[in-house]
C-alpha atoms as a PDB file:
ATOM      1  CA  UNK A   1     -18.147  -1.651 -42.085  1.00  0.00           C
ATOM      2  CA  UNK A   2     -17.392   2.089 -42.534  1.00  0.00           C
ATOM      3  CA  UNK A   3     -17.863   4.112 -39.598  1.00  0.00           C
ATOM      4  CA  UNK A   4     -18.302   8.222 -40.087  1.00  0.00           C
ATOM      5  CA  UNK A   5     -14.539  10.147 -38.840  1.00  0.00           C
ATOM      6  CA  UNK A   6     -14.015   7.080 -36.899  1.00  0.00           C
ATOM      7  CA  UNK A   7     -10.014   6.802 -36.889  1.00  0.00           C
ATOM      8  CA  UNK A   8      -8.086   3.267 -36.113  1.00  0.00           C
ATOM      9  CA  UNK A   9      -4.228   3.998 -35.298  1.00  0.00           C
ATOM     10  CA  UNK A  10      -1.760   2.450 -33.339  1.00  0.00           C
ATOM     11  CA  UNK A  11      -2.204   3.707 -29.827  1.00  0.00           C
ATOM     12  CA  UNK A  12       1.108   6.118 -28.705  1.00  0.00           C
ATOM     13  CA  UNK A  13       2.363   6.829 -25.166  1.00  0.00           C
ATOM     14  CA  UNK A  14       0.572  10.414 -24.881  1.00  0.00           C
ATOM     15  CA  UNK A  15      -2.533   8.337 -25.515  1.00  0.00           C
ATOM     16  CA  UNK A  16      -2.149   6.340 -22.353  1.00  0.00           C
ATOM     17  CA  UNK A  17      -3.872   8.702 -19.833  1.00  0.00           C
ATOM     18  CA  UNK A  18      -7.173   9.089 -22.279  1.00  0.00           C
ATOM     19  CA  UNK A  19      -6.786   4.743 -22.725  1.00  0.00           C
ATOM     20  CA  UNK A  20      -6.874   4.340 -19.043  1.00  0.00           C
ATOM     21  CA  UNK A  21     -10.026   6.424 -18.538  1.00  0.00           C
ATOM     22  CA  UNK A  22     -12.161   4.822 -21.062  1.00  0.00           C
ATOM     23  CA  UNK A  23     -10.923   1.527 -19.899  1.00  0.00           C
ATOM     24  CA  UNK A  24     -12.153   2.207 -16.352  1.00  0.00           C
ATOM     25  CA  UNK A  25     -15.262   3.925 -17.793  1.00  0.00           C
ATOM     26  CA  UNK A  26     -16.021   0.743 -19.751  1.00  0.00           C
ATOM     27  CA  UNK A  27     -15.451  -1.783 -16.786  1.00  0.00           C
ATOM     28  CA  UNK A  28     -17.332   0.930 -14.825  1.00  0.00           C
ATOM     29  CA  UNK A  29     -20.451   0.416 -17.064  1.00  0.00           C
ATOM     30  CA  UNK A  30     -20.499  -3.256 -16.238  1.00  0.00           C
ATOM     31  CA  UNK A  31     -22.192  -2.870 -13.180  1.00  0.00           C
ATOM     32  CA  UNK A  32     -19.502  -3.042 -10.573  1.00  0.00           C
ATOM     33  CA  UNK A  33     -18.971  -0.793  -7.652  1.00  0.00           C
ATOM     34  CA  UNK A  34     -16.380   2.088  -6.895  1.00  0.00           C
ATOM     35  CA  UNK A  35     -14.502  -0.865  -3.994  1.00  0.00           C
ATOM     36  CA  UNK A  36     -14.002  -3.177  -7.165  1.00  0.00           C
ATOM     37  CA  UNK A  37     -12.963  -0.362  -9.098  1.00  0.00           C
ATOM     38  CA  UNK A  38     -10.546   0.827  -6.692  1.00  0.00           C
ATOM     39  CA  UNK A  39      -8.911  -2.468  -6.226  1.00  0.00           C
ATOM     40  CA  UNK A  40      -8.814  -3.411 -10.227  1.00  0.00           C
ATOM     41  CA  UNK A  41      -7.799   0.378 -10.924  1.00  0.00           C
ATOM     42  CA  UNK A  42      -3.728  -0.623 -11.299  1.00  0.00           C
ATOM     43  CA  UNK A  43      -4.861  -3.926 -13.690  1.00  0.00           C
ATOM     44  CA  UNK A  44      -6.655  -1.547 -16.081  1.00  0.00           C
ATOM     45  CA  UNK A  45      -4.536   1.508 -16.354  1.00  0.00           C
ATOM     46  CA  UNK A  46      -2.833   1.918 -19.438  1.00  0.00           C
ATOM     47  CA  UNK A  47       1.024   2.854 -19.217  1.00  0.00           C
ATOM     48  CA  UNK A  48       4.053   3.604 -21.483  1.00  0.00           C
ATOM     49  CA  UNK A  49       5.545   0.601 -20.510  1.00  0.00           C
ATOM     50  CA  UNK A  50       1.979  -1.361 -21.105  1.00  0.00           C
ATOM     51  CA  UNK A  51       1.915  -0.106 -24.749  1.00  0.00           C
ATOM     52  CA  UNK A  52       5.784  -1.166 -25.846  1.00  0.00           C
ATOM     53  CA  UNK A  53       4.501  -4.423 -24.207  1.00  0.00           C
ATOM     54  CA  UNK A  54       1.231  -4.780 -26.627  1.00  0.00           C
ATOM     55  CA  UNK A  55       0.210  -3.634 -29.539  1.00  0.00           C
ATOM     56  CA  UNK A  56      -2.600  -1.416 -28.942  1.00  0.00           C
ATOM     57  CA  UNK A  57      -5.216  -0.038 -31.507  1.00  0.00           C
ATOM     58  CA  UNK A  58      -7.446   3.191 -30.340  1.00  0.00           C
ATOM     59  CA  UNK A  59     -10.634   4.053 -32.604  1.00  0.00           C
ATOM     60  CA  UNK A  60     -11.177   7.465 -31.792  1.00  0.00           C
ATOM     61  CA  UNK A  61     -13.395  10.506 -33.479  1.00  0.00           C
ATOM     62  CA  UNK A  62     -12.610  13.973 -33.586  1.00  0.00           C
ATOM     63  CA  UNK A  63      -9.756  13.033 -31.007  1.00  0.00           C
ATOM     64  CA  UNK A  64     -11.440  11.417 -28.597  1.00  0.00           C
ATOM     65  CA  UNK A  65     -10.796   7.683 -27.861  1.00  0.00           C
ATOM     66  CA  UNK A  66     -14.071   5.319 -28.222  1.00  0.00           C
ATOM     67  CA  UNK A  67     -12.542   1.722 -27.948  1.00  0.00           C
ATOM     68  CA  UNK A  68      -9.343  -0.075 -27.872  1.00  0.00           C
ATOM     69  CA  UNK A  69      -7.859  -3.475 -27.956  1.00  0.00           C
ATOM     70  CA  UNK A  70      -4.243  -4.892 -27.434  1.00  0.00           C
ATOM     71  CA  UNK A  71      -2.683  -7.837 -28.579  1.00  0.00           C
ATOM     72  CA  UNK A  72       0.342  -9.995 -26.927  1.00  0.00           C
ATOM     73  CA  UNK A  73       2.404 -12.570 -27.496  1.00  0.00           C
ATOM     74  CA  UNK A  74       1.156 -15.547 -24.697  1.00  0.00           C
ATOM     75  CA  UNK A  75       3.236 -18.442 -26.531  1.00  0.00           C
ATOM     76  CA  UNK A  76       5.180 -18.374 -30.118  1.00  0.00           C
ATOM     77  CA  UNK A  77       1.948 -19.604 -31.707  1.00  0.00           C
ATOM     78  CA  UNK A  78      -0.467 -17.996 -29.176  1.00  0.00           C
ATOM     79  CA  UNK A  79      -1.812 -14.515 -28.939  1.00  0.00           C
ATOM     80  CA  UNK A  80      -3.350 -12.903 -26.012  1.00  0.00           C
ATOM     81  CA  UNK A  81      -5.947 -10.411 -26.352  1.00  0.00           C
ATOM     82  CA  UNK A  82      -5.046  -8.355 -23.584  1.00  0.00           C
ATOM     83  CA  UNK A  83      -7.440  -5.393 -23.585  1.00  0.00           C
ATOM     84  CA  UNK A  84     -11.062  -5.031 -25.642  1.00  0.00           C
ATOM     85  CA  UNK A  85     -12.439  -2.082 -24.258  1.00  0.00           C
ATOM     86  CA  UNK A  86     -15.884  -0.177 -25.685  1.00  0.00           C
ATOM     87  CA  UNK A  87     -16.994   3.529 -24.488  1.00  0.00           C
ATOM     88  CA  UNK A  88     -20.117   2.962 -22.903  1.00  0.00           C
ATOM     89  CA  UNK A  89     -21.691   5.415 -24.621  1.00  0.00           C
ATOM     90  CA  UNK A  90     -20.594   4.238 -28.292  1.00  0.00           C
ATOM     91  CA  UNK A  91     -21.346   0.316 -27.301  1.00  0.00           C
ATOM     92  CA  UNK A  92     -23.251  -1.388 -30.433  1.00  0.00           C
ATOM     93  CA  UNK A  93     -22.052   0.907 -32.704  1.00  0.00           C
ATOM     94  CA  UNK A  94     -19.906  -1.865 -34.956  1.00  0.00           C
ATOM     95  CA  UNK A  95     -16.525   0.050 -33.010  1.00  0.00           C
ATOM     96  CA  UNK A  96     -15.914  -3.406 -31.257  1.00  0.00           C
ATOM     97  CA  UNK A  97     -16.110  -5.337 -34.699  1.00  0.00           C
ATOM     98  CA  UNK A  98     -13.823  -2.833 -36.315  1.00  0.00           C
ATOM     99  CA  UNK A  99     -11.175  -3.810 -33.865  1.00  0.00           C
ATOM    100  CA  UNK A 100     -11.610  -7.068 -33.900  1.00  0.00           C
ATOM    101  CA  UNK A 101     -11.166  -7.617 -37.560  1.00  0.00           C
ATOM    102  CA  UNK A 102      -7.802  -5.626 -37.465  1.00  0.00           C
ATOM    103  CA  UNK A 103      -6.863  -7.563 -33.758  1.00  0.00           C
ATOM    104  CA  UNK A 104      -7.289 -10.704 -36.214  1.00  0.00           C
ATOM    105  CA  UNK A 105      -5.680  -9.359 -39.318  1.00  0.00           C
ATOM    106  CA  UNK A 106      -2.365  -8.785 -36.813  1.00  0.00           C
ATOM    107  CA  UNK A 107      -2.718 -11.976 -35.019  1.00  0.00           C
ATOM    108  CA  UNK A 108      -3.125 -14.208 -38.230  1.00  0.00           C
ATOM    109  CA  UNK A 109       0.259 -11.754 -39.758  1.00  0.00           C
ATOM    110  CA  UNK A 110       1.849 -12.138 -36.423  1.00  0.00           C
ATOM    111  CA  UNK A 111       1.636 -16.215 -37.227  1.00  0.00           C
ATOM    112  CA  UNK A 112      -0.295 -17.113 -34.151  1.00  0.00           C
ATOM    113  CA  UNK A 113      -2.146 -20.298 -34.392  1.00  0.00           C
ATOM    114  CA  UNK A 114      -5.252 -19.284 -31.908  1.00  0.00           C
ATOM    115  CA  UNK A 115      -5.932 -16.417 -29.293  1.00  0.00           C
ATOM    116  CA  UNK A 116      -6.290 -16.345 -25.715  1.00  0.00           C
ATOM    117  CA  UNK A 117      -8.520 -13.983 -23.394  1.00  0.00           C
ATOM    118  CA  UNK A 118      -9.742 -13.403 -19.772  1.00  0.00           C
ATOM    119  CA  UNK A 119     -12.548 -12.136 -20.133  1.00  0.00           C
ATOM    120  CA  UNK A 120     -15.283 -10.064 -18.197  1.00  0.00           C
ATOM    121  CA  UNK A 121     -18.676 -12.541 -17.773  1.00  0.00           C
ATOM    122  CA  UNK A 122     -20.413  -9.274 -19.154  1.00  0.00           C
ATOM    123  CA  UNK A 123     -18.242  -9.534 -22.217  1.00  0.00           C
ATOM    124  CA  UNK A 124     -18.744 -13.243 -22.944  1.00  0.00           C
ATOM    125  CA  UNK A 125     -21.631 -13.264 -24.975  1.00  0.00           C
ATOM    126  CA  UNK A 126     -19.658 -10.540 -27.570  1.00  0.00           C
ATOM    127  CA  UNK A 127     -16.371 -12.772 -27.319  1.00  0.00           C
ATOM    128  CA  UNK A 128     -19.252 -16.280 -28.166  1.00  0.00           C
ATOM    129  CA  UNK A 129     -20.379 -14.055 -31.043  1.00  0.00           C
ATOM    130  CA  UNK A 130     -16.509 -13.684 -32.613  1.00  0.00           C
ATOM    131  CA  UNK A 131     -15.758 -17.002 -32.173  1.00  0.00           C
ATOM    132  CA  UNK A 132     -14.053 -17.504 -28.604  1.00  0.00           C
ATOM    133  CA  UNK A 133     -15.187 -20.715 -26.279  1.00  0.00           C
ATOM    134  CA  UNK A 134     -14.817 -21.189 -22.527  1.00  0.00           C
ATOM    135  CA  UNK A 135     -11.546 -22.883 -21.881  1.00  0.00           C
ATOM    136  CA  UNK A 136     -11.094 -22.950 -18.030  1.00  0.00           C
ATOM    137  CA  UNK A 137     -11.775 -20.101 -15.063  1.00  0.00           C
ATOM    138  CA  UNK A 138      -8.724 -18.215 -13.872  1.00  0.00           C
ATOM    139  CA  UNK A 139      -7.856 -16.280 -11.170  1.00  0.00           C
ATOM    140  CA  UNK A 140      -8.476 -12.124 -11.356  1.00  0.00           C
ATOM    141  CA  UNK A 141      -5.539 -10.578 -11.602  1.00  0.00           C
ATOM    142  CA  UNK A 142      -7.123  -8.151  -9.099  1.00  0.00           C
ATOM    143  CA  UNK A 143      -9.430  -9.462  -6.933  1.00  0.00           C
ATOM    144  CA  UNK A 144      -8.204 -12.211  -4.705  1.00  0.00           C
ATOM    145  CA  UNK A 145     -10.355 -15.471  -4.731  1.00  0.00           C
ATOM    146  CA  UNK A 146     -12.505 -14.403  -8.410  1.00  0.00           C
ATOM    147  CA  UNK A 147     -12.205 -16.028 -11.096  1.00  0.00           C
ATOM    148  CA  UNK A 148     -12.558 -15.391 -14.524  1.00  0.00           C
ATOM    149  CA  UNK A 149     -13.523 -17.445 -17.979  1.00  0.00           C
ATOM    150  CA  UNK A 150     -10.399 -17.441 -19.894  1.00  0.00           C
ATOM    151  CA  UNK A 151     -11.606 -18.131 -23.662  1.00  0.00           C
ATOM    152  CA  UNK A 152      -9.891 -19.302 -26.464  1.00  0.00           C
ATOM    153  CA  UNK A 153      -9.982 -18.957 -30.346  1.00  0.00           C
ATOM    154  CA  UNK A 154      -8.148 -20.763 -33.123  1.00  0.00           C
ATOM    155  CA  UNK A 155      -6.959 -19.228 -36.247  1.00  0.00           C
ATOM    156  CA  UNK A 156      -7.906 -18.125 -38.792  1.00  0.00           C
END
């Protein structure tokens, strides 16, 4: 899939600030209010620190970021997919798939064996369609006493 001026690169620490706004900007668009926000707001920000720790990918045009998604070691033969993140204005625009096939290109060179996510319930249908399948519910890192549906994919 071929995408006109979109550009996939390795995210860099001066891209952190514009990361962590269309992060919040994509939760945003889920529906939840400016109280969740607030209290998730430290969970989804994007940091120097954040990026040595993952391997982030930013599709952008004309400079301006339009999705991202960061991989992590979880085990030696386990990947976590740590952020998957979609500008609500470019959602189904094939931006999401393009990540995903170079997130899986990495994890499959990176030797993992299957992935691991905790995912948004508004993202589960997207992660069913690439493959993923409820594994258990985990606690939010952010809001005490939610859960989450941590989903799991083998390899390739």
């Amino acid at each position: 899939m071929s995408l006109p001026d979109l550009i996939l690169r390795p995210a860099r620490a001066p891209d952190a600030p514009g990361l962590s706004d269309l992060i919040y900007r994509s939760k945003h668009s889920n529906g939840y209010d400016d109280a969740f926000m607030a209290a998730c707001a430290h969970e989804l920000r994007v940091t120097p620190a954040r990026l040595i720790a993952s391997t982030y990918w930013l599709a952008e045009r004309g400079g301006t970021p339009l999705g991202c998604a960061a991989l992590r070691p979880h085990t030696d033969t386990v990947g976590e997919v740590h952020a998957f993140f979609i500008d609500p204005d470019h959602k189904r625009q094939g931006i999401g798939r393009l990540l995903w096939r170079r997130l899986h290109r990495t994890a499959m060179g990176q030797g993992f064996a299957s992935l691991i996510l905790d995912a948004d319930p508004a993202a589960v249908p997207f992660y069913e369609d690439l493959g993923f399948r409820w594994r258990r519910d985990v606690p939010s890192g952010s809001i005490p006493g939610r859960t989450l549906p941590q989903m799991t994919r083998p390899l390739p």
